[in-house]
N, C-alpha and C. Protein backbone atom coordinates (compact mmCIF):
# COMPACT_ATOMS: atom_id res chain seq x y z
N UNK A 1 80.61 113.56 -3.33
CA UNK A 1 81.64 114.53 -3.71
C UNK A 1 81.80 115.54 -2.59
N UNK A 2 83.15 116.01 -2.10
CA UNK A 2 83.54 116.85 -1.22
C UNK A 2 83.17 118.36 -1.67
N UNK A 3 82.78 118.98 -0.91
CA UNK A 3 81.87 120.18 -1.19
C UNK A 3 81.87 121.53 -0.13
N UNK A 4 82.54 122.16 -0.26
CA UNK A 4 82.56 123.49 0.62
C UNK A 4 81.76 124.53 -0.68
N UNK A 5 81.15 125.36 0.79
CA UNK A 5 79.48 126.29 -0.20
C UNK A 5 79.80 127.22 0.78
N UNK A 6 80.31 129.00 0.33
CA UNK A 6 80.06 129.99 1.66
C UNK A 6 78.87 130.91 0.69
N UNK A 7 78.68 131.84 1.66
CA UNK A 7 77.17 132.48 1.32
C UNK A 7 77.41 133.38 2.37
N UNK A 8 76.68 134.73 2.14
CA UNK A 8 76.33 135.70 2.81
C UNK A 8 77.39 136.81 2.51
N UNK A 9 77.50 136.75 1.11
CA UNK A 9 78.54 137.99 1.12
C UNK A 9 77.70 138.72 0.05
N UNK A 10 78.16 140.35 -0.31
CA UNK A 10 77.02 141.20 -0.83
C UNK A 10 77.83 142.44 -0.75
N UNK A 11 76.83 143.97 -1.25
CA UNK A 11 77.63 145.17 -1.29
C UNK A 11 76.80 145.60 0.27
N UNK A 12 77.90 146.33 0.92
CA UNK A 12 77.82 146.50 2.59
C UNK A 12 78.49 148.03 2.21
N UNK A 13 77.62 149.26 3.14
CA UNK A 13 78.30 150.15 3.40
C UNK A 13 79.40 149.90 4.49
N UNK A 14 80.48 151.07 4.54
CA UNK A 14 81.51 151.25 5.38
C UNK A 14 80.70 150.64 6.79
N UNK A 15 81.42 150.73 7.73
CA UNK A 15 80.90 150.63 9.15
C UNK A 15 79.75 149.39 9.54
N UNK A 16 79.50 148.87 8.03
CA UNK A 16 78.15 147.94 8.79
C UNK A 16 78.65 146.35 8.82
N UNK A 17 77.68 145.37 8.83
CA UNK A 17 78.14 143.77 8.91
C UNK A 17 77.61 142.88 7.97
N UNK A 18 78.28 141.93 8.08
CA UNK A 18 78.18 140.91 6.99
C UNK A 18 78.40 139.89 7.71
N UNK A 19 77.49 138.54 7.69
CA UNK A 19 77.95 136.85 8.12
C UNK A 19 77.81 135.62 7.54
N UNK A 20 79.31 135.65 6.61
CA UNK A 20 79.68 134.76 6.18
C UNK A 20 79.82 133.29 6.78
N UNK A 21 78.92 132.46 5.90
CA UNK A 21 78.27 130.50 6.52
C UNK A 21 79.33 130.05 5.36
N UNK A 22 79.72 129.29 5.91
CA UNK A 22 80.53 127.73 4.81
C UNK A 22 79.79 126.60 5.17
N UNK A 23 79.51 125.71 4.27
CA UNK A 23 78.87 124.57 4.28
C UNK A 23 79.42 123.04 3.82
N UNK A 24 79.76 122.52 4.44
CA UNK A 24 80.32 121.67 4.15
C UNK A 24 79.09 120.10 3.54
N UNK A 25 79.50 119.87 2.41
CA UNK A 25 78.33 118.54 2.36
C UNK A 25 79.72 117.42 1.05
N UNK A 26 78.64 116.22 1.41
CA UNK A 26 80.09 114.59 1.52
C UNK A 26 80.84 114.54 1.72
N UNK A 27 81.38 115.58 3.33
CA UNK A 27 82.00 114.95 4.40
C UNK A 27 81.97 115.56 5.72
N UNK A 28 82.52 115.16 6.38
CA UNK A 28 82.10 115.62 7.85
C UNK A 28 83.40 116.73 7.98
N UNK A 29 83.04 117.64 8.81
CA UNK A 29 84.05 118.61 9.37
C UNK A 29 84.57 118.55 10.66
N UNK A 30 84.51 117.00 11.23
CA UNK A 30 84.86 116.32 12.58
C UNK A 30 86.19 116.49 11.89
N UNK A 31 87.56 116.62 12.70
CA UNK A 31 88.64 116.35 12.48
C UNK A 31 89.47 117.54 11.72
N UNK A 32 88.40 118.33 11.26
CA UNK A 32 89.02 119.23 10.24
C UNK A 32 89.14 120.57 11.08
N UNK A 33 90.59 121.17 11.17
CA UNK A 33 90.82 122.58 10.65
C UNK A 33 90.14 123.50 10.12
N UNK A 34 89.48 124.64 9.97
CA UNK A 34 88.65 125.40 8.89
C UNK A 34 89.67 126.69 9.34
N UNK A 35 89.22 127.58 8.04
CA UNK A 35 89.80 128.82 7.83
C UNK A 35 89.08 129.76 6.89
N UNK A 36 89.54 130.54 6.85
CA UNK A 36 88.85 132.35 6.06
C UNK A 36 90.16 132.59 5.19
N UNK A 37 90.23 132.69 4.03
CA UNK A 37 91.12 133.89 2.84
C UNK A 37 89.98 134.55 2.67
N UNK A 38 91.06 135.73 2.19
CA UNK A 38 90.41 136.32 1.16
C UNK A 38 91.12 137.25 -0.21
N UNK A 39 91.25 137.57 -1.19
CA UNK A 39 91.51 137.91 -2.14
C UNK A 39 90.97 139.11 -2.35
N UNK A 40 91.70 139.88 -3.30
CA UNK A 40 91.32 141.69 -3.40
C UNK A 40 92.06 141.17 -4.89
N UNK A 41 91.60 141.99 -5.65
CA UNK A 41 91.93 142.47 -7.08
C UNK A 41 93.31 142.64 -6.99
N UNK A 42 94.24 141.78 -7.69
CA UNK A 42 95.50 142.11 -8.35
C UNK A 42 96.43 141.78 -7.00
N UNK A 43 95.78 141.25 -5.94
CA UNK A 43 96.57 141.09 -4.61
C UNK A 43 96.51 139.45 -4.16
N UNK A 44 97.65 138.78 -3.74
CA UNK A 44 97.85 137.19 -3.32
C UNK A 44 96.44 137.02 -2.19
N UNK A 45 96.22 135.84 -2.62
CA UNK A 45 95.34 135.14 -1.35
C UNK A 45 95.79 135.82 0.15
N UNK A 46 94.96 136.19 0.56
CA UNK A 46 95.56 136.09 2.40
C UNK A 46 94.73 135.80 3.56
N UNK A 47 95.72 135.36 4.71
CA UNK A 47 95.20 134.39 5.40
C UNK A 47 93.80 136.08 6.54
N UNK A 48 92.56 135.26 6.74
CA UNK A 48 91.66 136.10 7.44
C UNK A 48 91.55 135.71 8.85
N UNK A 49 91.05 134.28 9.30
CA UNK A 49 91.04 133.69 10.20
C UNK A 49 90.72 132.08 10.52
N UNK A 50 90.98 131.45 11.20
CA UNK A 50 91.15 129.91 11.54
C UNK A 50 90.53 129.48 12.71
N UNK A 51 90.17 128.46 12.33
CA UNK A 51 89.84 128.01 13.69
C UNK A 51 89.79 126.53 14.15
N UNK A 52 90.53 126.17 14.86
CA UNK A 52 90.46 124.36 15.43
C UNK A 52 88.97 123.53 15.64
N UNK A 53 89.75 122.26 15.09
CA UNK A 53 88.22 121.24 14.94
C UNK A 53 87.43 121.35 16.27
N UNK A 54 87.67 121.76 17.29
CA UNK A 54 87.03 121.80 18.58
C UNK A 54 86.30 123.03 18.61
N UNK A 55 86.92 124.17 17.91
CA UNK A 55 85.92 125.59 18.14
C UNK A 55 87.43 126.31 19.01
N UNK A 56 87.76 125.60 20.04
CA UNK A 56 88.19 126.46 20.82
C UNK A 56 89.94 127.13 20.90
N UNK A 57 90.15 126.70 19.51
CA UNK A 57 91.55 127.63 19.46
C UNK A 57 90.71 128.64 18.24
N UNK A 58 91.29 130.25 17.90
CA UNK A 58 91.11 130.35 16.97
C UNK A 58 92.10 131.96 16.97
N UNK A 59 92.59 131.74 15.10
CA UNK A 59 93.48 132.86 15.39
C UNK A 59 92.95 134.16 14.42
N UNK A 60 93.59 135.27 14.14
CA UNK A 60 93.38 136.27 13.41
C UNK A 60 94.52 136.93 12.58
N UNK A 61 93.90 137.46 11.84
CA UNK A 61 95.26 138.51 10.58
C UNK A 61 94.53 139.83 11.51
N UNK A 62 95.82 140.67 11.35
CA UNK A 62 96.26 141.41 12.61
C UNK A 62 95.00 142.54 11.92
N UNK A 63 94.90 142.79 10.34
CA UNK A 63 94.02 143.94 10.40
C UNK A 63 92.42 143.69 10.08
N UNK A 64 91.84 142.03 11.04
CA UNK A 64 90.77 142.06 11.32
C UNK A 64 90.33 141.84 12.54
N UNK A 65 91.36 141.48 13.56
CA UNK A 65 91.28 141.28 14.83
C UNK A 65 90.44 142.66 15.55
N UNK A 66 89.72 142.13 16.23
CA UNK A 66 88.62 143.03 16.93
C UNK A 66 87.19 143.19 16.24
N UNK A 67 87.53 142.62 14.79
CA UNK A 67 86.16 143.21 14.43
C UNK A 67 85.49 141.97 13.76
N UNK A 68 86.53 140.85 13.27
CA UNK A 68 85.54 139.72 12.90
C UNK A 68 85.78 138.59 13.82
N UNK A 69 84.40 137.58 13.39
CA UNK A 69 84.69 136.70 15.01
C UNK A 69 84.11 135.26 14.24
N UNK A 70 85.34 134.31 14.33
CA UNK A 70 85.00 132.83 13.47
C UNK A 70 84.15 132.12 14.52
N UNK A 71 83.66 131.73 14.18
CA UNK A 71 83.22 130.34 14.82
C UNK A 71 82.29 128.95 13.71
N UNK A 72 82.01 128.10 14.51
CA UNK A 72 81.51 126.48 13.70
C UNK A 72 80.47 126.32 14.74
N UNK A 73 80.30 125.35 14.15
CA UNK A 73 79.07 124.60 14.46
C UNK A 73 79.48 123.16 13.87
N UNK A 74 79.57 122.04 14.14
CA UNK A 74 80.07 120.70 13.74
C UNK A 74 78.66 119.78 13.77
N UNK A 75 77.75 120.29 14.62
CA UNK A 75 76.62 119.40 14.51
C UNK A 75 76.05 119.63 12.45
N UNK A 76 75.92 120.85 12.53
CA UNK A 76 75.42 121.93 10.97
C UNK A 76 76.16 121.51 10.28
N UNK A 77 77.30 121.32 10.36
CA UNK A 77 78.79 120.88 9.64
C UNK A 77 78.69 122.49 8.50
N UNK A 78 78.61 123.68 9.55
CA UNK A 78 79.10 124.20 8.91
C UNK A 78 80.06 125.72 9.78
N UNK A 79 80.66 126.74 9.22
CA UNK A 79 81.49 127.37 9.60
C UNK A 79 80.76 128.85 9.57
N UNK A 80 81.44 129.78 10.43
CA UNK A 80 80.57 131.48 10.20
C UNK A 80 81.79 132.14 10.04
N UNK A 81 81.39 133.89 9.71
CA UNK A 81 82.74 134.32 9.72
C UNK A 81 81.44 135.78 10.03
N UNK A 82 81.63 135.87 11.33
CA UNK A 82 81.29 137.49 11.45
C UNK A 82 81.86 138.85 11.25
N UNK A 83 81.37 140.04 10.34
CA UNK A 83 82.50 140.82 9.98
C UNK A 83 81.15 141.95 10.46
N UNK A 84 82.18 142.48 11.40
CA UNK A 84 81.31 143.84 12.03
C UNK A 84 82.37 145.28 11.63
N UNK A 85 82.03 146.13 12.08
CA UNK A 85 83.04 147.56 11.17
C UNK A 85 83.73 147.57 10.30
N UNK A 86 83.07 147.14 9.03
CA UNK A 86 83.92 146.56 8.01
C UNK A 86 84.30 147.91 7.12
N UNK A 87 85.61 147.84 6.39
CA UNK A 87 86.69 149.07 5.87
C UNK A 87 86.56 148.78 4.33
N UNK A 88 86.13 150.08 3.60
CA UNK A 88 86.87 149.47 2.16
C UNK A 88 87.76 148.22 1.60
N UNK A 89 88.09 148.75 2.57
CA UNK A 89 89.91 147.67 2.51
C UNK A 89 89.49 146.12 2.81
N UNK A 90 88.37 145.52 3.02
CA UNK A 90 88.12 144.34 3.53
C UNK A 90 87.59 143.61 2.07
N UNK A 91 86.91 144.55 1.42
CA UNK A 91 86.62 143.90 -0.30
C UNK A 91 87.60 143.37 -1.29
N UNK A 92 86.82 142.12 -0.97
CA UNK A 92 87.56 140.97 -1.25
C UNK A 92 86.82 139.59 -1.66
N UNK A 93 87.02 138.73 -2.69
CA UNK A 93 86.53 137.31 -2.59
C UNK A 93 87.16 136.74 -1.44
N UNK A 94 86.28 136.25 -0.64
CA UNK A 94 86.10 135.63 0.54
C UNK A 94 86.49 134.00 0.48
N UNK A 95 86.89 133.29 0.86
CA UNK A 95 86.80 131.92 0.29
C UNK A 95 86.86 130.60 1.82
N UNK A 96 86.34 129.56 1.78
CA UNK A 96 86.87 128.48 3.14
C UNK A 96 87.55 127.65 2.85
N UNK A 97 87.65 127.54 3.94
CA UNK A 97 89.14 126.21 3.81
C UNK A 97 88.70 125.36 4.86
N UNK A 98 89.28 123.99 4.62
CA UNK A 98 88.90 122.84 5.41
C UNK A 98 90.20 122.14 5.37
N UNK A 99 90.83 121.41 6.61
CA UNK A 99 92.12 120.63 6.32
C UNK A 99 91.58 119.41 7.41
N UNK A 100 91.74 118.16 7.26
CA UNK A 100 92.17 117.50 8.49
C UNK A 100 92.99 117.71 9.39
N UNK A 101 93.02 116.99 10.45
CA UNK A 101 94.29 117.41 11.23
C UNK A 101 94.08 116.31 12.63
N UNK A 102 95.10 115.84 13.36
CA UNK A 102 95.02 114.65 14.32
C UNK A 102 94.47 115.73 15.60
N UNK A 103 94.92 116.65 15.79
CA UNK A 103 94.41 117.52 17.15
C UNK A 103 93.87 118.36 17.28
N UNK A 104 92.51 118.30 18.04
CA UNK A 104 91.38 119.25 18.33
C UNK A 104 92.03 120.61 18.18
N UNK A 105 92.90 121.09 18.56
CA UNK A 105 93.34 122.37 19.36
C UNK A 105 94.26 123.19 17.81
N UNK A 106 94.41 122.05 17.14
CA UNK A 106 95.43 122.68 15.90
C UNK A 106 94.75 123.70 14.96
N UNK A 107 94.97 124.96 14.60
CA UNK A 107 94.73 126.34 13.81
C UNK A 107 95.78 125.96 12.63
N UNK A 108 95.50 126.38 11.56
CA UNK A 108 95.85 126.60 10.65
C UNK A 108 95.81 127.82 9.48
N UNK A 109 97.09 128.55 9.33
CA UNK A 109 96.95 130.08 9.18
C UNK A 109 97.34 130.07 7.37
N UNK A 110 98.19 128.58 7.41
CA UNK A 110 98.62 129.33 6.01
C UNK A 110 97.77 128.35 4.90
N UNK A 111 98.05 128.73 3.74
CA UNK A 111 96.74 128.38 2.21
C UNK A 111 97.02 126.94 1.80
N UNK A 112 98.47 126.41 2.14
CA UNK A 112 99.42 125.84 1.93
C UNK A 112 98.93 124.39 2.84
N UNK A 113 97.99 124.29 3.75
CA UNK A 113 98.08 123.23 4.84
C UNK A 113 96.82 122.91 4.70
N UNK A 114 95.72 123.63 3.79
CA UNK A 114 94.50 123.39 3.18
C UNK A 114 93.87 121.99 2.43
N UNK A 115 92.92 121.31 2.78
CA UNK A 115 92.52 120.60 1.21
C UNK A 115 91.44 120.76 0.43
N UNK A 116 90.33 121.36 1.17
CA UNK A 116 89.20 121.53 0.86
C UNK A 116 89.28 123.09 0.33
N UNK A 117 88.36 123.39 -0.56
CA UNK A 117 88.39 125.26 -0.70
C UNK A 117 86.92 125.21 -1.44
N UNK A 118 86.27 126.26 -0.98
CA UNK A 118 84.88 126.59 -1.88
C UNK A 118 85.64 127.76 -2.52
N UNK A 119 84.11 128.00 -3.55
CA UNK A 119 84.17 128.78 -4.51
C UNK A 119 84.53 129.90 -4.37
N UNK A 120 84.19 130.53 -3.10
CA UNK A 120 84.25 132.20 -2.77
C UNK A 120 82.79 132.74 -2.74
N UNK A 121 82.94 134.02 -1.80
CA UNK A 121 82.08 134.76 -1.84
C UNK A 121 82.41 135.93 -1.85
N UNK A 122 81.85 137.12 -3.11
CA UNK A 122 82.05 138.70 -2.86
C UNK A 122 81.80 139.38 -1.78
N UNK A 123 82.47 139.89 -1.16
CA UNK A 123 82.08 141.23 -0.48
C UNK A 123 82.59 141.94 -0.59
N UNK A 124 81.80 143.30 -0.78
CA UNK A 124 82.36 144.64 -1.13
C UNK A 124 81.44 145.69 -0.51
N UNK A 125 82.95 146.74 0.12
CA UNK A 125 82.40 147.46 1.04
C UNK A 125 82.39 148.73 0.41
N UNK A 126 81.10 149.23 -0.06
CA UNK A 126 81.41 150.43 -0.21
C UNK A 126 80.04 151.66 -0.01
N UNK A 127 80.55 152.72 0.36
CA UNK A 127 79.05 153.66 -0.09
C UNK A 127 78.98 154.46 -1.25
């Protein structure tokens, strides 16, 4: 059975970090797309960050750029999501995404181009 698992989310004061793992298990994440939503109370899914089956494209939502930083690991078959100066405003269920895709280099930003999704993970920033 196809299986996305993230972990490492928790209550975080203002200013500090959090590093969110996705885990992928019965199937490989060769070929696949991965990505970051996240969800806030009473607010639509939105896109966090992406990143190509190779590692080396990867994009951002404009009000986390600078402070979180995606990356994979394909041997682990699994995904990170580093969140450093994190804002009230970032508390949110967290969630991954996994898509196939024919080219190393292809990002995928919207919820819509997804097939895989784990459960979510809380994080909430507050003091």
């Amino acid at each position: 059975q196809k299986h996305l698992a993230e972990s490492g989310g928790g209550l975080v004061q203002p200013g500090g970090s959090l590093r969110l793992s996705c885990a992928a298990s019965g199937f490989s994440l060769v070929n696949s797309a991965m990505g970051w939503f996240r969800q806030a109370p009473g607010k639509e899914r939105e896109f966090v960050a992406a990143i190509s089956w190779s590692g080396r494209s990867t994009s951002y939502a404009d009000s986390v750029t600078g402070r979180f930083t995606i990356s994979r690991d394909n041997a682990l078959n699994t995904m990170y999501l580093q969140m450093n100066s994190l804002k009230p405003e970032d508390t949110a269920v967290y969630y991954c995404a996994a898509a196939r895709v024919s080219f190393a280099s292809m990002v995928l930003k919207s919820y819509s181009h997804y097939d895989y999704w784990g459960q979510g993970t809380q994080v909430t920033v507050s003091s």
